[in-house]
N, C-alpha and C. Protein backbone atom coordinates (compact mmCIF):
# COMPACT_ATOMS: atom_id res chain seq x y z
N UNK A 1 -5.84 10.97 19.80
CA UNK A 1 -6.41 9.77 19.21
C UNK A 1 -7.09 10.10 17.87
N UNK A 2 -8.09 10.99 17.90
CA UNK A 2 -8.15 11.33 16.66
C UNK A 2 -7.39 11.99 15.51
N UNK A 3 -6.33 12.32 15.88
CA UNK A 3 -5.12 12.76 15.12
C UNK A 3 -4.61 11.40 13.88
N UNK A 4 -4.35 10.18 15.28
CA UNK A 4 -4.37 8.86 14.27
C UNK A 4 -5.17 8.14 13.38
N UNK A 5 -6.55 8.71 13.76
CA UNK A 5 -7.49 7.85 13.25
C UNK A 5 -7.79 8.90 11.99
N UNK A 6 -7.50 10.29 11.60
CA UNK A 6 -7.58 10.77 10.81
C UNK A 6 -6.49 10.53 9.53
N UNK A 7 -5.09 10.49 10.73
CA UNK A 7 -3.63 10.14 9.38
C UNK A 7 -3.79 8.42 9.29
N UNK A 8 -4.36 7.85 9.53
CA UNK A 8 -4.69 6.71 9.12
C UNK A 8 -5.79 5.99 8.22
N UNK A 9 -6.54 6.93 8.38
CA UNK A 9 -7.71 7.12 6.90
C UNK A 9 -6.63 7.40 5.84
N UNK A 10 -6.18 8.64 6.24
CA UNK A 10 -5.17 9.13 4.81
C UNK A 10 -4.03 8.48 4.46
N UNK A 11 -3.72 7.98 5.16
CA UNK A 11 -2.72 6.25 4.53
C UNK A 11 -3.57 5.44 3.77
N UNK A 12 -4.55 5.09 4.54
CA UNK A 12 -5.81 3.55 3.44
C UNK A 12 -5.78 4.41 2.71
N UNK A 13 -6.24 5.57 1.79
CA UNK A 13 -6.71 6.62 0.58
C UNK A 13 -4.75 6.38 0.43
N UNK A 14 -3.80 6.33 0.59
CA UNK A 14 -2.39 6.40 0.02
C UNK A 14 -2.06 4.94 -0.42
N UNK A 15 -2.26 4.05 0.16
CA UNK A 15 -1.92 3.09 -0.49
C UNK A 15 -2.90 2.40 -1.34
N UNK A 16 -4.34 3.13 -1.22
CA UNK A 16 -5.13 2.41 -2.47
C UNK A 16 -4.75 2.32 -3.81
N UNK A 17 -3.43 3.47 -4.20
CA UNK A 17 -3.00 3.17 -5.12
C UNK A 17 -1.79 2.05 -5.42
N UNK A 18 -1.69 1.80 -4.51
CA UNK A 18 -0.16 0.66 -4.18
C UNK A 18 -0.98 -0.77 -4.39
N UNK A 19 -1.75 -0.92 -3.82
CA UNK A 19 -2.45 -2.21 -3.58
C UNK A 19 -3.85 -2.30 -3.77
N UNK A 20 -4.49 -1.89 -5.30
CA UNK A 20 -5.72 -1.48 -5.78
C UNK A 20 -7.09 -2.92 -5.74
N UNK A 21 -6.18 -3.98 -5.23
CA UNK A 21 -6.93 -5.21 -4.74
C UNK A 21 -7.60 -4.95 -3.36
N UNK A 22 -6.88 -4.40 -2.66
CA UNK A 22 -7.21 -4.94 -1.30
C UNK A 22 -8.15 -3.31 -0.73
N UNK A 23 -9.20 -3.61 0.06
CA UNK A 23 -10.09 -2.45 0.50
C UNK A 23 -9.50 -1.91 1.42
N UNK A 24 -10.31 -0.43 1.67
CA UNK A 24 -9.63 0.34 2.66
C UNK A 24 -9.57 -0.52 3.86
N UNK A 25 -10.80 -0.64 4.53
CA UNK A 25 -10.33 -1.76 5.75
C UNK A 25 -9.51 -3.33 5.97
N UNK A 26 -8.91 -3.60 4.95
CA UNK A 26 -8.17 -4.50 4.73
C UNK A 26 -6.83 -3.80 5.07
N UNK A 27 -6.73 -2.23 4.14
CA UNK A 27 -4.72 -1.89 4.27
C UNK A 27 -5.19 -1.09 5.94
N UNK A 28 -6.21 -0.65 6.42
CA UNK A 28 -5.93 -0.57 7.75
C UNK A 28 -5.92 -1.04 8.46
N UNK A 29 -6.27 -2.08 8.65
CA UNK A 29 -5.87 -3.44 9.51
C UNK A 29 -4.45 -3.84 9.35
N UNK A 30 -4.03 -3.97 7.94
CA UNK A 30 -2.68 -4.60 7.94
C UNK A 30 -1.54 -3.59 8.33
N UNK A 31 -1.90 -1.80 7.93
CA UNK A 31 -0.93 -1.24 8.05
C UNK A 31 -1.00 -0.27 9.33
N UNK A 32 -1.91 -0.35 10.39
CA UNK A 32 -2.67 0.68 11.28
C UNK A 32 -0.98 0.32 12.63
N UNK A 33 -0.79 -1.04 13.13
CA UNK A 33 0.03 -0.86 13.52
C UNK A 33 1.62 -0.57 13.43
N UNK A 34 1.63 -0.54 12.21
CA UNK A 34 2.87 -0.77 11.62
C UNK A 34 3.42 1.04 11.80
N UNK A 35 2.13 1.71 11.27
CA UNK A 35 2.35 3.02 10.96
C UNK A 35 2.73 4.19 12.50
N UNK A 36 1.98 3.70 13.57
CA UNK A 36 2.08 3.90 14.91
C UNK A 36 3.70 3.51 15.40
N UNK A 37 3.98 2.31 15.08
CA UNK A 37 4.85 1.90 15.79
C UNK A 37 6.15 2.45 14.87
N UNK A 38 5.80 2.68 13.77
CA UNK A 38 7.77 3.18 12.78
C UNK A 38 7.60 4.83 12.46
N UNK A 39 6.27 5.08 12.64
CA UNK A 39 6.24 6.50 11.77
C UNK A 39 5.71 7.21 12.42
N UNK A 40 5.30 7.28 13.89
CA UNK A 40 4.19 8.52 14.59
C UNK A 40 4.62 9.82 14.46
N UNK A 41 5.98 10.02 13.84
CA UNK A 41 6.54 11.71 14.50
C UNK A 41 5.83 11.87 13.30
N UNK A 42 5.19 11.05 11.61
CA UNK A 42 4.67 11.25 10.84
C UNK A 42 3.31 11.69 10.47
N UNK A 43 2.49 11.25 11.47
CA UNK A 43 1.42 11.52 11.79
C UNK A 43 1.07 13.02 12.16
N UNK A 44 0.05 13.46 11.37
CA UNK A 44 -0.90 13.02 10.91
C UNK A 44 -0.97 13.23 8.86
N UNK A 45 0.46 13.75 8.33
CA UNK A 45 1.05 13.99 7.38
C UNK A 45 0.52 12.44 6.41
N UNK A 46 -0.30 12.54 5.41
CA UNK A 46 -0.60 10.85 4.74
C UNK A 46 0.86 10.74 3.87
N UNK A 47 0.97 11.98 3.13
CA UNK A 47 2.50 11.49 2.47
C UNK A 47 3.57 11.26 3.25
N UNK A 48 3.81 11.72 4.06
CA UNK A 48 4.92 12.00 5.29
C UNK A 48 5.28 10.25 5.40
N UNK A 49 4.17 9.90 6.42
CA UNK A 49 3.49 8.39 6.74
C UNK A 49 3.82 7.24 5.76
N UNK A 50 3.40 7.29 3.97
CA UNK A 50 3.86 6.75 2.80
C UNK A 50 4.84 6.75 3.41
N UNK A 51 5.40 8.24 2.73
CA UNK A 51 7.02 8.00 2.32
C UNK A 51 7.76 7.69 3.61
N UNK A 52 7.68 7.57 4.67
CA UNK A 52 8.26 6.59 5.57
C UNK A 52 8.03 5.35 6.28
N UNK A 53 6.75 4.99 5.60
CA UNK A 53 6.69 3.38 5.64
C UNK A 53 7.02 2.45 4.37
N UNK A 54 7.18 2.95 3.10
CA UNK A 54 8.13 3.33 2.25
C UNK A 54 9.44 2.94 2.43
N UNK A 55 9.98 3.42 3.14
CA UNK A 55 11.33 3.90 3.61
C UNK A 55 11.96 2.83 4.33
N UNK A 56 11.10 2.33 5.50
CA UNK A 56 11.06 1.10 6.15
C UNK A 56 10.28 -0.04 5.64
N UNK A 57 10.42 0.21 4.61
CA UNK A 57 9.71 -1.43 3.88
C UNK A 57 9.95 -2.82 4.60
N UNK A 58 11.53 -3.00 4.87
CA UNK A 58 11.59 -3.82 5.37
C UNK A 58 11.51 -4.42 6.76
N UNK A 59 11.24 -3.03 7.46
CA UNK A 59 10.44 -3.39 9.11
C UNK A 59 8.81 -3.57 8.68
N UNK A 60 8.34 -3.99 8.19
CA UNK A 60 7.03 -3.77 8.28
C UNK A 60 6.21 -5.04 7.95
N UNK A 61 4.99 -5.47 8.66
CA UNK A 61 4.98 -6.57 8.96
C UNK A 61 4.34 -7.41 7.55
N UNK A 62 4.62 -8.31 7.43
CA UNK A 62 4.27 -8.94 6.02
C UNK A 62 2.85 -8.47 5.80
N UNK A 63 1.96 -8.75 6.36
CA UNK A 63 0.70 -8.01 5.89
C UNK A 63 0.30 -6.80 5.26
N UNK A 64 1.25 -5.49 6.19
CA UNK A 64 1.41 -4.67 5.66
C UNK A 64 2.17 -4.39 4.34
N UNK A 65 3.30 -5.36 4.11
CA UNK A 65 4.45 -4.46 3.01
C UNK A 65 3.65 -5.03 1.99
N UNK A 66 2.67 -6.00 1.96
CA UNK A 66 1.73 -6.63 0.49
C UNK A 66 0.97 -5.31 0.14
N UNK A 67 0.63 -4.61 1.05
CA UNK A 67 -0.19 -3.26 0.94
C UNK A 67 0.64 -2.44 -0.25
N UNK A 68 1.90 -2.19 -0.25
CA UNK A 68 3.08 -1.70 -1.07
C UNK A 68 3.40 -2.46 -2.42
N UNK A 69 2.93 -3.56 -2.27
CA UNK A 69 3.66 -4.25 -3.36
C UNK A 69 2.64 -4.24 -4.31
N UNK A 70 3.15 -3.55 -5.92
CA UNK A 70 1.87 -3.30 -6.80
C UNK A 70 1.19 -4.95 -6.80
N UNK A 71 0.12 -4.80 -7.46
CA UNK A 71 -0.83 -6.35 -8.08
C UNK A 71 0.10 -6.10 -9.44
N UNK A 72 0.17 -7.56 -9.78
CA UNK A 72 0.82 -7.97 -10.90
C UNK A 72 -0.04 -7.94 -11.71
N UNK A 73 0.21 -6.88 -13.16
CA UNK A 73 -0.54 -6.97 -14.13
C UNK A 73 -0.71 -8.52 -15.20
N UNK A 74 -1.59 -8.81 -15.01
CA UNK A 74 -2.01 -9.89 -16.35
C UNK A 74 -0.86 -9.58 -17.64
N UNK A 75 0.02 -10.71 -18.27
CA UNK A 75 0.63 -10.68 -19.24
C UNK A 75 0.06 -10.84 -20.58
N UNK A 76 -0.04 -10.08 -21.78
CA UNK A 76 -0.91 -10.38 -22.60
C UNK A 76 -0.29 -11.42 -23.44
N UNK A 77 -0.70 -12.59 -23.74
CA UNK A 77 -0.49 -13.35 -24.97
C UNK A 77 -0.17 -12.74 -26.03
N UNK A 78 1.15 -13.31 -26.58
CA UNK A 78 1.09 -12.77 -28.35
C UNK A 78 0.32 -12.81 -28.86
N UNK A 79 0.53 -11.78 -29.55
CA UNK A 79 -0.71 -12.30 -30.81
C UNK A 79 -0.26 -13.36 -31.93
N UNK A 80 -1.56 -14.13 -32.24
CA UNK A 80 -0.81 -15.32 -33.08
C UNK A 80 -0.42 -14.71 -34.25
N UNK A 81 0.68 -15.55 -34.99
CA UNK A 81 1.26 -14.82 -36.42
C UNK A 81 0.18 -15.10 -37.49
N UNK A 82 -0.14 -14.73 -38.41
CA UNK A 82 -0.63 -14.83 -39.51
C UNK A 82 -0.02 -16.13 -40.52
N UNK A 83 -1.00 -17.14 -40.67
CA UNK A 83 -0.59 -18.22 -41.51
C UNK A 83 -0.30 -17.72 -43.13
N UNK A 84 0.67 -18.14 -43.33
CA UNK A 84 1.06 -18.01 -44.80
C UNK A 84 0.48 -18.86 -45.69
N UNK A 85 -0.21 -19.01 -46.42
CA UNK A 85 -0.39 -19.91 -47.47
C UNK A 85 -0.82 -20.26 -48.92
């Protein structure tokens, strides 16, 4: 048990870079079962775990794969042109 609860800290610290909105106890809630149920031979490995929930993006439950999906950067406005006159 503590094996999981350690490679599952080190997932929330792996995808904080994936999903820099959402807090650690937010991606472990969304991704705690996901990671048990597709990836345990992964455990307690945090990259291992990534790169095969990763892998299975598309088994993974909508809560979780938002964890994966970057935040959309803000688009910057042109800059306005310079009036001629």
């Amino acid at each position: 048990m503590i094996r999981y609860f350690i490679a599952l800290t080190g997932l929330t610290f792996a995808l904080t870079q994936a999903a820099g909105a959402a807090t650690r106890e937010e991606q472990k809630q969304a991704c705690q079962g996901d990671a048990i149920r597709l990836c345990t031979l992964a455990i307690p490995n945090e990259a291992k775990i990534t790169a095969c929930m990763k892998k299975k993006i598309d088994q993974l439950s909508p809560k979780c794969r938002a964890m994966f999906t970057p935040v959309p950067q803000a688009r910057k406005a042109p800059a306005p042109k310079p009036k001629q006159g």
